[in-house]
Each structure stands twice: as C-alpha cells, then as structure tokens.
Protein backbone atom coordinates (compact mmCIF):
# COMPACT_ATOMS: atom_id res chain seq x y z
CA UNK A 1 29.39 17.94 -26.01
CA UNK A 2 25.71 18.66 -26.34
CA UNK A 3 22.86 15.91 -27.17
CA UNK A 4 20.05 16.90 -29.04
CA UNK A 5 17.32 14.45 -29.09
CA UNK A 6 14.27 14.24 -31.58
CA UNK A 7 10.65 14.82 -30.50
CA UNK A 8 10.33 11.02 -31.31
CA UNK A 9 12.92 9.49 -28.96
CA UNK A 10 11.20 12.57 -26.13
CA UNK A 11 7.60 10.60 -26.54
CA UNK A 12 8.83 7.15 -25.90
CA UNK A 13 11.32 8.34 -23.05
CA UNK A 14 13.50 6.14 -21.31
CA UNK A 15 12.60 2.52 -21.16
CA UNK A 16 14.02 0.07 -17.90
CA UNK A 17 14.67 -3.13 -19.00
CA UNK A 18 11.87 -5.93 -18.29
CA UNK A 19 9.30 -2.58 -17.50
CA UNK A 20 6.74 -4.54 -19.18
CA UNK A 21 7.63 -7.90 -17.03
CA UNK A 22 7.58 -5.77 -13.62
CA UNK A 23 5.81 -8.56 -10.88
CA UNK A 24 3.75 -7.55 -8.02
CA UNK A 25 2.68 -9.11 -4.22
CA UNK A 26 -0.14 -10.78 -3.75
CA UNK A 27 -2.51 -9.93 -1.30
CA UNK A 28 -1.91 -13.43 0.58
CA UNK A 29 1.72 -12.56 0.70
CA UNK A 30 0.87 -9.17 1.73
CA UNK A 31 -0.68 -11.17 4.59
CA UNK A 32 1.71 -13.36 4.81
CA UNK A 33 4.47 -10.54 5.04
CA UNK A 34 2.48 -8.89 8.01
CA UNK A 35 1.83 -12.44 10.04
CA UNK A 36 5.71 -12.95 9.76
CA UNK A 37 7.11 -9.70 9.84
CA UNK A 38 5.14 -7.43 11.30
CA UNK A 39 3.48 -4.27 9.96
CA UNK A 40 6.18 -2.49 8.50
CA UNK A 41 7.39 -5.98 6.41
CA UNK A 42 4.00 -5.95 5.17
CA UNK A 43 4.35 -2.13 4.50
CA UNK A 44 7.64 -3.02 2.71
CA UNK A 45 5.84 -5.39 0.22
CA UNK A 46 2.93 -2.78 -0.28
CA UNK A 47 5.04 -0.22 -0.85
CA UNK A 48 6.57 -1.91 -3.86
CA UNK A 49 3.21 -2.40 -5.67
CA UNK A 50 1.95 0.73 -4.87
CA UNK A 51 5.33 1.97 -6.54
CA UNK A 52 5.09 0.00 -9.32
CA UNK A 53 1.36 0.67 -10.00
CA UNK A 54 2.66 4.55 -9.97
CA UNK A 55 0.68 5.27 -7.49
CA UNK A 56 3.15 6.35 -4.73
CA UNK A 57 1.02 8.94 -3.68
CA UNK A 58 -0.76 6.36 -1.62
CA UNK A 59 2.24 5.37 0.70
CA UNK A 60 2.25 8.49 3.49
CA UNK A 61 -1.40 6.59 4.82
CA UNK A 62 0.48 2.97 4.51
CA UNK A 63 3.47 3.67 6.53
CA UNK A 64 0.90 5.88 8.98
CA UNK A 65 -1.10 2.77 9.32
CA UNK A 66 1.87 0.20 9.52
CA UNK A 67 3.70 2.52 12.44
CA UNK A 68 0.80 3.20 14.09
CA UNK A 69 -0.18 -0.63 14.38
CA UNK A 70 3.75 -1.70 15.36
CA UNK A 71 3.80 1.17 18.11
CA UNK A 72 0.18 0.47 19.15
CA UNK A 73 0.79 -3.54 19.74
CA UNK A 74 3.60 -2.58 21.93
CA UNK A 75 2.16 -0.22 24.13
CA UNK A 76 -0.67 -2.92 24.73
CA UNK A 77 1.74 -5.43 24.66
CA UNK A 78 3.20 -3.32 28.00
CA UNK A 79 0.00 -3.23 29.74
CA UNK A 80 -1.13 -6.69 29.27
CA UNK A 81 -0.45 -9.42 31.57
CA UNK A 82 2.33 -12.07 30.91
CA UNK A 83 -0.26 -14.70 30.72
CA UNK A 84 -2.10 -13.50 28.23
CA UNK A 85 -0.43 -14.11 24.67
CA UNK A 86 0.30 -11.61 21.58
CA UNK A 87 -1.22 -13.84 19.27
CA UNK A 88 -4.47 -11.95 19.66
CA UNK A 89 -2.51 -8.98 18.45
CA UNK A 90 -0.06 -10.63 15.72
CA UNK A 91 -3.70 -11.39 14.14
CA UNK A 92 -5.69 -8.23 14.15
CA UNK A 93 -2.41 -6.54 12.64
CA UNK A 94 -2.64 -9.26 9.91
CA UNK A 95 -6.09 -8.38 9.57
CA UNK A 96 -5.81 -4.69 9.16
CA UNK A 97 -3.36 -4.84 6.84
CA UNK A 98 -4.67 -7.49 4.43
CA UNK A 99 -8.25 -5.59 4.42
CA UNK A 100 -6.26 -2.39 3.56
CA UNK A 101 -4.44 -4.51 0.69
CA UNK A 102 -7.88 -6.09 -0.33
CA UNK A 103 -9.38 -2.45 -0.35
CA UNK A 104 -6.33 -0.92 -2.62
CA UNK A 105 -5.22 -3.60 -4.78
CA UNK A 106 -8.56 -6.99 -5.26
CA UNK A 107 -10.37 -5.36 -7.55
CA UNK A 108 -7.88 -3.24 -9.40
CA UNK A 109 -8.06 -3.56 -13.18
CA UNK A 110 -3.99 -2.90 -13.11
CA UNK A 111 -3.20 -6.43 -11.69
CA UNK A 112 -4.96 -7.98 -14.10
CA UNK A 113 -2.63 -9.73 -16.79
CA UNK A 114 0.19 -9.21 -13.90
CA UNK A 115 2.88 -12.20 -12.59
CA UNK A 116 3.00 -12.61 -8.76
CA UNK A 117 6.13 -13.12 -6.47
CA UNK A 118 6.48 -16.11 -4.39
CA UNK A 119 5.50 -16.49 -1.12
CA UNK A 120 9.42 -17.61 -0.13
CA UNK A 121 10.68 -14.09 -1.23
CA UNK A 122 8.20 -12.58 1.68
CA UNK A 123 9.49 -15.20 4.10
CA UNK A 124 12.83 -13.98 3.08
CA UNK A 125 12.31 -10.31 3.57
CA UNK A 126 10.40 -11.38 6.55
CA UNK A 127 13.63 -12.82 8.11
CA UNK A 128 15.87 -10.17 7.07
CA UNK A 129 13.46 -7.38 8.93
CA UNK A 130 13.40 -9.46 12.00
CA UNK A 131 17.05 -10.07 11.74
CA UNK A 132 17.58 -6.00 11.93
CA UNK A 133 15.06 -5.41 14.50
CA UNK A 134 16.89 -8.16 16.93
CA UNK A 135 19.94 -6.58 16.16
CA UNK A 136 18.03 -3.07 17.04
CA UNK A 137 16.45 -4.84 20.28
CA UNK A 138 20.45 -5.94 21.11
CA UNK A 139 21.90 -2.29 20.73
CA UNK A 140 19.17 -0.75 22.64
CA UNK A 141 19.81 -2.96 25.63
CA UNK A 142 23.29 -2.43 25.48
CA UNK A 143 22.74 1.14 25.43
CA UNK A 144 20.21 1.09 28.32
CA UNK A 145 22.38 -1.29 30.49
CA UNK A 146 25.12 1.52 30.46
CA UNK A 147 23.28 3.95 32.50
C-alpha cells in the first residue's frame, strides 16, 4: 500500500510533540554539570542544546575539548604530589568549559524566549556519570589485579 502525500503536508513535515516547548541548560548548570561531573557531564548537557539549537555541527570541538581536559587532569593528576589537591584542577576544567558555554550560547538570540532545566536534573545526571565511571574504575582494577 502506497502513501501519497500533498505538497502541503511535505512543507510542514513531521512535527514532535512539545517541539515548540523544547527546554535548554543554562550556562550555570553547564557549570554546574562540569564542577560535579566532570568534563564529559558538562559535554553531555552541551551537547543537548547544541542539538536542540540544530546546530550539531558544533559537537566534534566539544567532545575534543571535554576529552582532552578529562585525559589532561589525569595525566597531571599522576605527576603531582599527593599533597597537593585536585581542586586546582576540578576548577580550571569548570572554567574552560563555562567560558566555552558563555562563548557559544550568552549572547545567542535562539535562547531568548527559551525555558531552562533545573539545576537538580544536572546533579542527577551528574550522579549517574559518576556512578558509571566508579563502576568503570571497579572493572578496570579487577581486570588489572588478574595479571
């Protein structure tokens, strides 16, 4: 069985429902996201504005910049003494990645008008992305204790 469609119902195309009502992160929970998670959570929250904002095309250079900070704090993080705390690093990853969320999304004329998440959904997807990566940490020291 064949479906023709008129040129009308082709110019609208498909609608999601609520496409209109889509919400985005805020830069603070973009921050937030980042402080908590690490990179890559704040990468995960990014990602979903960029995607919503249609511009995916932007999301190679965020992942690039969200690995390269999470591989680059542990290499340091190997080098440093144990005296000497993370915290210094936990920040300047914050900071990166809430300048590059200032830079892409502060003065954009497409948030304007648009409803925010709360900041407990970025604690929750915080917690669920640490939750994997202890449970990564566990089953690589398993692995490693074998040998």
């Amino acid at each position: 069985m064949t479906v023709s469609a008129s040129p009308r119902t082709l110019e609208r195309g498909p609608r999601c429902a609520g496409a209109d009502d889509v919400k985005l992160y805020s830069v603070a929970a973009i921050a937030l996201a980042t402080l908590l998670g690490s990179p890559l959570a704040g990468a995960f929250v990014m990602q979903h504005n960029f995607n919503v904002l249609g511009r995916r095309h932007q999301s190679f250079r965020l992942w690039g910049i969200a690995i390269s900070l999470f591989v680059a704090a542990f290499f340091i993080c190997a080098f440093l003494p144990e005296t000497f705390g993370a915290q210094l690093l936990i920040v300047l990853e914050t900071l990166v990645m809430s300048v590059y969320a200032k830079r892409s999304f502060a003065g954009s004329v497409e948030l304007q008008g648009k409803a925010f998440y709360s900041n407990w959904r970025v604690v929750g997807i915080c917690l669920l992305l640490l939750l994997v990566m202890l449970v990564a940490i566990i089953e690589v020291t398993l692995f490693l204790n074998l040998f």
